[in-house]
N, C-alpha and C. Protein backbone atom coordinates (compact mmCIF):
# COMPACT_ATOMS: atom_id res chain seq x y z
N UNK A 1 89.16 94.29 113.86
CA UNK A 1 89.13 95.20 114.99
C UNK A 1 87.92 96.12 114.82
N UNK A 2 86.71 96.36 115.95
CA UNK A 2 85.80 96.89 115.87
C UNK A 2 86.28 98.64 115.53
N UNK A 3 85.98 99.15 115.52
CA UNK A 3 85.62 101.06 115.07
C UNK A 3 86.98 101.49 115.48
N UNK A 4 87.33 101.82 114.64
CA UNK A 4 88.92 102.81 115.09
C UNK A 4 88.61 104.10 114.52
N UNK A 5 89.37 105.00 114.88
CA UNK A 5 89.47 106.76 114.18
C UNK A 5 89.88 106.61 112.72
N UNK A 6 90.60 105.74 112.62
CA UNK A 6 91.11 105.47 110.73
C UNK A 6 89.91 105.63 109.86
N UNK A 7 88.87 104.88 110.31
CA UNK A 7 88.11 105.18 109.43
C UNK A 7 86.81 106.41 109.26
N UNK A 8 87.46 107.47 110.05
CA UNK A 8 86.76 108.58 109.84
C UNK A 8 87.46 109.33 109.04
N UNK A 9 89.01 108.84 108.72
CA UNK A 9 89.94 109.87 108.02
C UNK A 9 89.33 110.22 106.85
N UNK A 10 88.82 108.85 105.83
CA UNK A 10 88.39 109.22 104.41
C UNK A 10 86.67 110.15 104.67
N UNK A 11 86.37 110.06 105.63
CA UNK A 11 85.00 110.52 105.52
C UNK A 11 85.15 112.49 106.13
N UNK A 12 86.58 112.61 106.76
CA UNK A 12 86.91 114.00 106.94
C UNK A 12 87.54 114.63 105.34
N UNK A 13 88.15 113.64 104.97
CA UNK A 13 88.52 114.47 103.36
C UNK A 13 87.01 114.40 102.41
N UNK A 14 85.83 113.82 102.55
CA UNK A 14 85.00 113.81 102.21
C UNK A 14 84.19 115.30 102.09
N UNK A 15 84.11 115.28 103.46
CA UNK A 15 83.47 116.39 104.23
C UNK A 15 84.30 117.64 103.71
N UNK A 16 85.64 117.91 103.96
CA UNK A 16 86.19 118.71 102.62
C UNK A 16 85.73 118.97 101.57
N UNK A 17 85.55 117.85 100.90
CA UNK A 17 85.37 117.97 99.53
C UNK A 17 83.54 118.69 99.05
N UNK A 18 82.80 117.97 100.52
CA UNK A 18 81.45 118.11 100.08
C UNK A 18 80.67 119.21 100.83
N UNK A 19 80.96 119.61 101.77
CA UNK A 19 80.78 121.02 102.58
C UNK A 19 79.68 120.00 103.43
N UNK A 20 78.67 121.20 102.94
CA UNK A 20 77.36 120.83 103.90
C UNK A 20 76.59 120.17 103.39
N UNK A 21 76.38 119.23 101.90
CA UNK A 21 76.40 118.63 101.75
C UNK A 21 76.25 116.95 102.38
N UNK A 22 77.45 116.88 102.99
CA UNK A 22 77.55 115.70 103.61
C UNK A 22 77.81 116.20 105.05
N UNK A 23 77.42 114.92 106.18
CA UNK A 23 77.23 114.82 107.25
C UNK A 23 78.07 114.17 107.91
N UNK A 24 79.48 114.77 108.39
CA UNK A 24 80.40 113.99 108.75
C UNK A 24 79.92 112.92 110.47
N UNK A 25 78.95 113.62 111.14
CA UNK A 25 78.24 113.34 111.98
C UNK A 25 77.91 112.16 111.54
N UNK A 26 76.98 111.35 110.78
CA UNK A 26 76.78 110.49 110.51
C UNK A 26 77.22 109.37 110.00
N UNK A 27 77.57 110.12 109.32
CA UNK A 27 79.09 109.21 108.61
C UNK A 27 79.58 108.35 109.48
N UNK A 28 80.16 108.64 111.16
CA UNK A 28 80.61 108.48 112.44
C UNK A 28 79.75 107.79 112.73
N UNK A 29 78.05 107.70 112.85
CA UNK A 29 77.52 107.35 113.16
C UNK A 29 76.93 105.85 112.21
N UNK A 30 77.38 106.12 111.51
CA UNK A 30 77.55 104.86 110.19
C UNK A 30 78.86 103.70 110.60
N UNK A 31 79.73 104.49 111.12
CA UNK A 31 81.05 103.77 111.67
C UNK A 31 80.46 102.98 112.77
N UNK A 32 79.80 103.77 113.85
CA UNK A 32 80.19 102.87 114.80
C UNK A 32 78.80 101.69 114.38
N UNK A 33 77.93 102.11 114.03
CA UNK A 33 76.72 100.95 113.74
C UNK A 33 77.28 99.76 112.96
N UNK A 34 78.37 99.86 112.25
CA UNK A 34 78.58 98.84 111.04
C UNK A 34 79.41 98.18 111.92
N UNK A 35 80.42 98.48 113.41
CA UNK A 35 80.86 97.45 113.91
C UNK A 35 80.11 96.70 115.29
N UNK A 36 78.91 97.00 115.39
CA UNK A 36 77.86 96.29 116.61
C UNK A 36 78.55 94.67 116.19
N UNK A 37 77.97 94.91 115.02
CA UNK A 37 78.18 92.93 115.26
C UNK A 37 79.80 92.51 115.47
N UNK A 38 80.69 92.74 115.19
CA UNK A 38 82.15 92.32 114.82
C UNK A 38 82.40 92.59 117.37
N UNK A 39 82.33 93.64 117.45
CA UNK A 39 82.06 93.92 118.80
C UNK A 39 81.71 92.85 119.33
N UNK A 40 80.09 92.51 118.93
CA UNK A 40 79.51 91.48 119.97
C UNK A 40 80.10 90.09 119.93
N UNK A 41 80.65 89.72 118.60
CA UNK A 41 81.76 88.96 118.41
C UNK A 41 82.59 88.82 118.55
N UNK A 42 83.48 89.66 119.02
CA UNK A 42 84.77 89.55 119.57
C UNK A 42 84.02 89.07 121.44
N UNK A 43 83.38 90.00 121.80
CA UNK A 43 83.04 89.77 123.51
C UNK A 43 82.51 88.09 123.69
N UNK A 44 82.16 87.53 122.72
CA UNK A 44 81.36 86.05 122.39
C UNK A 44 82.78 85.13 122.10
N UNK A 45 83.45 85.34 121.80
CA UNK A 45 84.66 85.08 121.26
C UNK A 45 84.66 84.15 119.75
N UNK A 46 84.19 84.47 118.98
CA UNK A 46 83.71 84.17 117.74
C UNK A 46 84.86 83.87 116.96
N UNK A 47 85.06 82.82 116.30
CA UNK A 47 86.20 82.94 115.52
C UNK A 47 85.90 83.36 114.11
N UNK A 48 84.86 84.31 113.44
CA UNK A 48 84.48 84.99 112.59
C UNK A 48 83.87 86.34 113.26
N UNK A 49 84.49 87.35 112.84
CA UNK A 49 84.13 88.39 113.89
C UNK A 49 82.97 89.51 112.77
N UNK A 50 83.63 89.29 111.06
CA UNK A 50 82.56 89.99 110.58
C UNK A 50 81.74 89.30 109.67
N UNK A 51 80.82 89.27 109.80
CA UNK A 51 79.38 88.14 109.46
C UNK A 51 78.72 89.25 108.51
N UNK A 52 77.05 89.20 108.23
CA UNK A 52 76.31 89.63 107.17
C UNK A 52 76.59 90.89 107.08
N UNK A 53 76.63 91.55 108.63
CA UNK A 53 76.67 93.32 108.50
C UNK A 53 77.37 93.58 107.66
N UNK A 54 78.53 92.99 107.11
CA UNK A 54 80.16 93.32 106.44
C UNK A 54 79.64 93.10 104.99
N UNK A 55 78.59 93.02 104.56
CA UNK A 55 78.24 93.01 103.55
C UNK A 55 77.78 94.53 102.42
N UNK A 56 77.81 94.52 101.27
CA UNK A 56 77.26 95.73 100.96
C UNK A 56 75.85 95.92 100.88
N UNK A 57 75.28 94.87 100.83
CA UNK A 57 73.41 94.51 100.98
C UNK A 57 73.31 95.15 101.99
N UNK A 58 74.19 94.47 103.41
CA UNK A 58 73.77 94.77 104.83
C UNK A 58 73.60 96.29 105.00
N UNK A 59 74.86 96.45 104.22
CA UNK A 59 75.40 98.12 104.55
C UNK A 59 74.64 99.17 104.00
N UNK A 60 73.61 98.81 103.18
CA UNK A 60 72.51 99.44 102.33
C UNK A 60 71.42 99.73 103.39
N UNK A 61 71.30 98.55 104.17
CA UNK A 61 70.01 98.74 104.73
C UNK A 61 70.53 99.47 106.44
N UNK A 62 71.32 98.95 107.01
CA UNK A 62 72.10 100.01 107.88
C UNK A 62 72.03 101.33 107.65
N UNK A 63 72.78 101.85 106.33
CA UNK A 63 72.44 102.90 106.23
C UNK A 63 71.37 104.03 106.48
N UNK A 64 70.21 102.94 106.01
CA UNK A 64 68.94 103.46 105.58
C UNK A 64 68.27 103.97 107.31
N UNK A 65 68.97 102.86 108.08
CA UNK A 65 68.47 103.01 109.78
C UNK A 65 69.06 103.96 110.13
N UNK A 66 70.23 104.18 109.77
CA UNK A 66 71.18 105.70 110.60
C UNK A 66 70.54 106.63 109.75
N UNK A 67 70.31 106.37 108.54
CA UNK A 67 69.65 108.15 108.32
C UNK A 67 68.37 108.24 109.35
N UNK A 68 67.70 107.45 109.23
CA UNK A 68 66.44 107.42 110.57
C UNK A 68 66.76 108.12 111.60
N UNK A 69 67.67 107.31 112.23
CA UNK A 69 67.95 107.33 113.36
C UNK A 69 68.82 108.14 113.81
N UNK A 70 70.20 108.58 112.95
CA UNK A 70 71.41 109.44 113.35
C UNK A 70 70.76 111.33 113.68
N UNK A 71 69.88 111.74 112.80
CA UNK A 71 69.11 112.94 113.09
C UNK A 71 69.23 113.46 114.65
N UNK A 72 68.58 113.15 115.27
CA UNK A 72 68.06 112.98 116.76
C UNK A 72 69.86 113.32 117.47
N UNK A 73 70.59 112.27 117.83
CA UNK A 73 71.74 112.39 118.27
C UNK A 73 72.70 112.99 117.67
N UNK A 74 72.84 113.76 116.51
CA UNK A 74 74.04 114.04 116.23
C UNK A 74 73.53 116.15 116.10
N UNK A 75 72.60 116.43 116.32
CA UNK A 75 71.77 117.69 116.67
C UNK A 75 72.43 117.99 117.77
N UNK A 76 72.23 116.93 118.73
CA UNK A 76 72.71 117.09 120.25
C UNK A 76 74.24 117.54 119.99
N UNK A 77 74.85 116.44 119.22
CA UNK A 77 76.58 116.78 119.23
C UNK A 77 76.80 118.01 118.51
N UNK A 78 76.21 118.65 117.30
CA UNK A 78 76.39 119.93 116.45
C UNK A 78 76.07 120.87 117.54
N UNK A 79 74.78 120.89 118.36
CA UNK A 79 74.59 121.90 119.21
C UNK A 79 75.68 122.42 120.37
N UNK A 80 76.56 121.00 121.19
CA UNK A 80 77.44 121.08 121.81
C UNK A 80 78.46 121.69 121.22
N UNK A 81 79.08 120.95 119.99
CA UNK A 81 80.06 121.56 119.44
C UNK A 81 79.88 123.10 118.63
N UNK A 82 78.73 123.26 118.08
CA UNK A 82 78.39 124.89 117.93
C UNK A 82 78.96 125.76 119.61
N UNK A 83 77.98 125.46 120.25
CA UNK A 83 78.71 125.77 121.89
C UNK A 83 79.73 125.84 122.26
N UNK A 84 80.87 124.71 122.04
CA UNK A 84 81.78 124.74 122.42
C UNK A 84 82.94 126.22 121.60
N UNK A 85 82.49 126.00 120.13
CA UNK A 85 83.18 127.15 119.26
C UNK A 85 82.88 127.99 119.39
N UNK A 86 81.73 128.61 120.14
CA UNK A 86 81.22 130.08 120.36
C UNK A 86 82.30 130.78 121.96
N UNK A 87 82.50 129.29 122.79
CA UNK A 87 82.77 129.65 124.01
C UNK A 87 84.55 130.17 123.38
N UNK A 88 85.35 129.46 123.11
CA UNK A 88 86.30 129.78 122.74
C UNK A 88 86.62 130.45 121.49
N UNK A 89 85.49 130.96 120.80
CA UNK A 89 85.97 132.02 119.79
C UNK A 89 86.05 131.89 118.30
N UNK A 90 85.49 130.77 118.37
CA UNK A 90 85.79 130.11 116.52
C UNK A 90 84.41 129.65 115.94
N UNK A 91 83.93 131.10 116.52
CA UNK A 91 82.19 130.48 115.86
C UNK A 91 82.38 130.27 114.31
N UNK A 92 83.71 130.78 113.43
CA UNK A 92 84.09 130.48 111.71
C UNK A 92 83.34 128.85 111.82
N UNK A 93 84.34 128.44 113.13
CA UNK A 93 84.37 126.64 112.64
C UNK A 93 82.54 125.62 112.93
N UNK A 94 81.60 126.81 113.25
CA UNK A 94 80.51 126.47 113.52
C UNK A 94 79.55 125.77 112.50
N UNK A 95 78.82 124.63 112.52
CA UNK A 95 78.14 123.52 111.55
C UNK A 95 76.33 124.35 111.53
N UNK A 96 76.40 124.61 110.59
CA UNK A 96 74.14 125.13 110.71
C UNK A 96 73.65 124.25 111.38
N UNK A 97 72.60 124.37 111.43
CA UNK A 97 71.72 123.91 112.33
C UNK A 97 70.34 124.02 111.70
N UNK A 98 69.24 123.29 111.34
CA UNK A 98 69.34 122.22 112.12
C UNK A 98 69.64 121.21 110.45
N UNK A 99 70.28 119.72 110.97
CA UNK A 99 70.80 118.98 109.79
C UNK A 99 69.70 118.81 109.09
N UNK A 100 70.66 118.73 107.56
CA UNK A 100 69.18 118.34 106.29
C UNK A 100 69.44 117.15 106.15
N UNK A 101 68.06 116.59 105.33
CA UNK A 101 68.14 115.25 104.81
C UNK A 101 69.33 114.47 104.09
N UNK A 102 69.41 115.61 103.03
CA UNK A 102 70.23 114.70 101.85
C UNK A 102 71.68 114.64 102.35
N UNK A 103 71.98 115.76 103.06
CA UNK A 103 73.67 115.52 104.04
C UNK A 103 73.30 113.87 104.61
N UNK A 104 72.40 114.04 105.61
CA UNK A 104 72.68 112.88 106.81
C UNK A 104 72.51 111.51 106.03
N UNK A 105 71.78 111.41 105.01
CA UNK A 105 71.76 110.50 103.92
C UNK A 105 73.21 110.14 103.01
N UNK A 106 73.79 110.59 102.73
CA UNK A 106 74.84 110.57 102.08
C UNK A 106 75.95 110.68 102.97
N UNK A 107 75.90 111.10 104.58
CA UNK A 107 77.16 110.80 105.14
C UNK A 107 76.66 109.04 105.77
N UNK A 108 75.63 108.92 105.66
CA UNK A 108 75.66 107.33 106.14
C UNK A 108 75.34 106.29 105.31
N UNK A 109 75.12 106.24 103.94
CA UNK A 109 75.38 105.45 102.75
C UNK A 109 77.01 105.96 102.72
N UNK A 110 77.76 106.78 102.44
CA UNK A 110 79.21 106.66 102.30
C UNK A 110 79.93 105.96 103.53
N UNK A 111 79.54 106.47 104.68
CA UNK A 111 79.95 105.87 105.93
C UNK A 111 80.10 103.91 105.62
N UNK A 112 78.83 103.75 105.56
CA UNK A 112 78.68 102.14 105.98
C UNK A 112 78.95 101.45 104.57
N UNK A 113 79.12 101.87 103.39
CA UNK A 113 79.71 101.52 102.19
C UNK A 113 80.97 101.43 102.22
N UNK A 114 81.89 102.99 102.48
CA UNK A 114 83.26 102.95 102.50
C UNK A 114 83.90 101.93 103.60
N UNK A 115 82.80 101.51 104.51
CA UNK A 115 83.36 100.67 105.90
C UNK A 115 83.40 99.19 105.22
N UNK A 116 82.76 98.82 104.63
CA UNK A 116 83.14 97.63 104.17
C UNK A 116 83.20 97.24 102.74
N UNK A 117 84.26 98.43 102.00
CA UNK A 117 85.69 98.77 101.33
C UNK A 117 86.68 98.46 101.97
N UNK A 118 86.83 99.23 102.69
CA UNK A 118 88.05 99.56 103.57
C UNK A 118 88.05 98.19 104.59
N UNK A 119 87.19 97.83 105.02
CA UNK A 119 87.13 96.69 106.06
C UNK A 119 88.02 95.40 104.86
N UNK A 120 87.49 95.12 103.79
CA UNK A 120 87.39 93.81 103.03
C UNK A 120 88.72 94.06 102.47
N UNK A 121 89.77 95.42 102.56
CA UNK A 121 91.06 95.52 102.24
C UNK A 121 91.98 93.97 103.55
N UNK A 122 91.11 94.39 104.82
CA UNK A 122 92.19 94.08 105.33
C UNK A 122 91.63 92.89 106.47
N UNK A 123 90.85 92.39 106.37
CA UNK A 123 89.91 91.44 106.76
C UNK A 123 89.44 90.42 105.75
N UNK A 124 90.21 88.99 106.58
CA UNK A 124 89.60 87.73 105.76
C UNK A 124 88.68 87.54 105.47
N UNK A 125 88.01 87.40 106.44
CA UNK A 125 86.36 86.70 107.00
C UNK A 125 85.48 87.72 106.63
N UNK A 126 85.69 88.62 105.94
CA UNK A 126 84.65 89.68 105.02
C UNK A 126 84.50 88.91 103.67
N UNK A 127 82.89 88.92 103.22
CA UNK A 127 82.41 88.21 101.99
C UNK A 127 81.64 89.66 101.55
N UNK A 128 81.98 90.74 100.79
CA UNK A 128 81.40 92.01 100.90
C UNK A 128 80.36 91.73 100.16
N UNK A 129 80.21 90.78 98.98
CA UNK A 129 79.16 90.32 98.29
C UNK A 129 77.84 89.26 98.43
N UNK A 130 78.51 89.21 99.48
CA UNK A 130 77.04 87.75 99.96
C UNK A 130 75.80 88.42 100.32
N UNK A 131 74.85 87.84 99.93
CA UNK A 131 74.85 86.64 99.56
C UNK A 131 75.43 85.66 98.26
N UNK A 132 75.64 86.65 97.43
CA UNK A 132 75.86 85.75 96.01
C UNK A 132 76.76 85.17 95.93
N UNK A 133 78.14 85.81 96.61
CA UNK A 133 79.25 85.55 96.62
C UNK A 133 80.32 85.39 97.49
N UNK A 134 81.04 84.42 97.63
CA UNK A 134 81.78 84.22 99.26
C UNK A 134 82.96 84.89 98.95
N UNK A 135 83.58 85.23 97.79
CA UNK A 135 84.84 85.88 97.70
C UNK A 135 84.77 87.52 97.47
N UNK A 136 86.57 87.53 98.39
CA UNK A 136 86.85 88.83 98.23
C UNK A 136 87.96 89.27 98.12
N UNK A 137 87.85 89.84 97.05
CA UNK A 137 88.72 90.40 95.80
C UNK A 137 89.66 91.13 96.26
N UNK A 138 89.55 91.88 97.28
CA UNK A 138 89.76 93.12 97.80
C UNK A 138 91.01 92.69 99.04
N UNK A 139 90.57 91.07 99.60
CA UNK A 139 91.75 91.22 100.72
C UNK A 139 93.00 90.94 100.41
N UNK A 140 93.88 91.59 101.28
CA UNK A 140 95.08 92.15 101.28
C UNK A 140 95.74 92.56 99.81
N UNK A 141 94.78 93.14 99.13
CA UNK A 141 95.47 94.08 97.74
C UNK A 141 96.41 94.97 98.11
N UNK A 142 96.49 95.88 99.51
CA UNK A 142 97.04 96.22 99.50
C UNK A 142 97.27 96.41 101.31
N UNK A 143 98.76 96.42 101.76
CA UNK A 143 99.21 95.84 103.19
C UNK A 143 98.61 96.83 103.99
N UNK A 144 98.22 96.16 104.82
CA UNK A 144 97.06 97.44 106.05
C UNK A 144 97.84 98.30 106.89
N UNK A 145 99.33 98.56 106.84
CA UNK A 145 100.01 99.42 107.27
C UNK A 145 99.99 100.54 106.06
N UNK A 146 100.02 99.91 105.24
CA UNK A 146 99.70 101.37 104.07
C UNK A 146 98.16 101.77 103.65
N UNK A 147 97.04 100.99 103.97
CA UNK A 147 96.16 101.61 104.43
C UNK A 147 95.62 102.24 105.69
N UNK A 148 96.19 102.31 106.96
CA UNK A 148 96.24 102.92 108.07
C UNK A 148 96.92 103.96 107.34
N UNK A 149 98.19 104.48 106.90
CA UNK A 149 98.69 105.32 106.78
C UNK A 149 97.98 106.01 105.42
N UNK A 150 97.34 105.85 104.54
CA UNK A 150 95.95 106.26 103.79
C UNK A 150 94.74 106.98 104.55
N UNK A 151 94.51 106.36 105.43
CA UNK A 151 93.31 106.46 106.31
C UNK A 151 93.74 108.03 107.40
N UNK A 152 94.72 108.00 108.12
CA UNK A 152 95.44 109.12 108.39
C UNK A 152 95.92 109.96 107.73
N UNK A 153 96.33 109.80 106.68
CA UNK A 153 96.96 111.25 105.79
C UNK A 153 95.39 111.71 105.25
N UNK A 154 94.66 111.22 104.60
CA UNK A 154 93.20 111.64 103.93
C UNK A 154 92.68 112.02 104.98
N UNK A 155 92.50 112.01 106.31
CA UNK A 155 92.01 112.72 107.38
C UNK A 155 92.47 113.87 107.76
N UNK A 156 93.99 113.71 108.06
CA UNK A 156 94.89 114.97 108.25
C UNK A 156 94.57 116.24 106.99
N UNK A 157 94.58 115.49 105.97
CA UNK A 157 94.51 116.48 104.63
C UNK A 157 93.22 116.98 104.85
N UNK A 158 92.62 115.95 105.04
CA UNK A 158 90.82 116.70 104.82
C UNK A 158 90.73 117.94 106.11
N UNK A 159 90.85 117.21 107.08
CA UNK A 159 90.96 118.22 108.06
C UNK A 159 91.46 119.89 108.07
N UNK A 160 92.64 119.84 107.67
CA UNK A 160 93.55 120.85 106.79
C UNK A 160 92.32 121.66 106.01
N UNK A 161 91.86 120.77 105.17
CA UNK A 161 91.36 121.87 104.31
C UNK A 161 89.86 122.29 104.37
N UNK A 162 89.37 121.34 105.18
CA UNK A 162 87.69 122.09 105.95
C UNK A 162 88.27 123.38 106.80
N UNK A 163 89.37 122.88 107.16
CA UNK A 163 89.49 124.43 108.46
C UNK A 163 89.96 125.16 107.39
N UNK A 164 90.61 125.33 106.60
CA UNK A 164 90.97 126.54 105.29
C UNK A 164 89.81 127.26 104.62
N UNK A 165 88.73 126.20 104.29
CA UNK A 165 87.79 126.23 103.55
C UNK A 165 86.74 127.68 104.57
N UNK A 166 86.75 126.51 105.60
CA UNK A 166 85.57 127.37 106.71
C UNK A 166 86.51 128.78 107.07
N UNK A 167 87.63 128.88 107.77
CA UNK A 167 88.26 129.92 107.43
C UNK A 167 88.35 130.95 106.44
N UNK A 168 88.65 130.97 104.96
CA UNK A 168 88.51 131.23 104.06
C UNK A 168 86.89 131.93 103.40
N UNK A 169 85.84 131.31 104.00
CA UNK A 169 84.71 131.58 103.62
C UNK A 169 84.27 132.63 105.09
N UNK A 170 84.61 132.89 105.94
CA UNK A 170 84.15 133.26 107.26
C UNK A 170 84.99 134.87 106.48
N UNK A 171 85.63 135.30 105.89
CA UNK A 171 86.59 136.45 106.04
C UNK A 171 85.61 137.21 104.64
């Protein structure tokens, strides 16, 4: 299944953990780039939906394009959402401006890395090692109803505690 919210959960307990640091913006923006191909494959009707991108090679060099590239568009979204928290009162929950390197770098190497982790849990047709290697170790270790419910609690939690954090530091 192309891009769901699940997999922003681990990258919001991230963002917890790493402040400003990391770039949850990108991260997002690491998500949705790593499922273009699985997308255009499903609309093609492909009976392999994740191919090279699903790789960790692939996901290296992906990365390397969203740090490029994620800068530009996700300014736009911090600026809106700065905006939006000023209009209703929670400038606490407001992101600086303007993004640094090593955040937007590290939310989109974790982004498109953790995506095909988490992808190769629960997806056959993921080879996370190819070229070298067609197997993967990783599928169904553990049942994808208990990683959905992983993917949501580490979001909920993270969430929880960026707003504590940013709260907490605003007083």
């Amino acid at each position: 299944m192309p891009f769901t919210p699940l997999h922003m959960g681990p990258g919001m307990a991230v963002k917890a953990l790493a402040g400003e640091r990391f770039s949850l913006l990108a991260f997002g923006v690491a998500q949705v780039a790593m499922d273009i191909e699985p997308l255009v494959q499903m609309v093609r009707g492909a009976p392999v939906l994740h191919g090279m991108t699903h790789t960790y090679l692939a996901a290296m060099v992906i990365a390397a394009a969203v740090a490029l590239v994620a800068p530009a568009p996700c300014r736009l979204l911090l600026r809106k959402w700065n905006r939006e928290l000023a209009f209703v009162r929670l400038p606490w929950l407001a992101s600086p401006q303007p993004l640094k390197r090593l955040p937007v770098i590290a939310g989109a190497f974790t982004g498109t890395l953790s995506h095909v982790a988490l992808d190769s849990l629960m997806h056959g047709d993921i080879r996370p090692l190819a070229p070298w290697s067609d197997a993967n170790g990783l599928y169904g270790l553990i049942p994808s109803s208990a990683l959905h419910l992983a993917c949501i609690a580490s979001g909920a939690l993270g969430l929880a505690a960026w707003v504590a954090f940013r709260w907490k530091s605003s007083r």
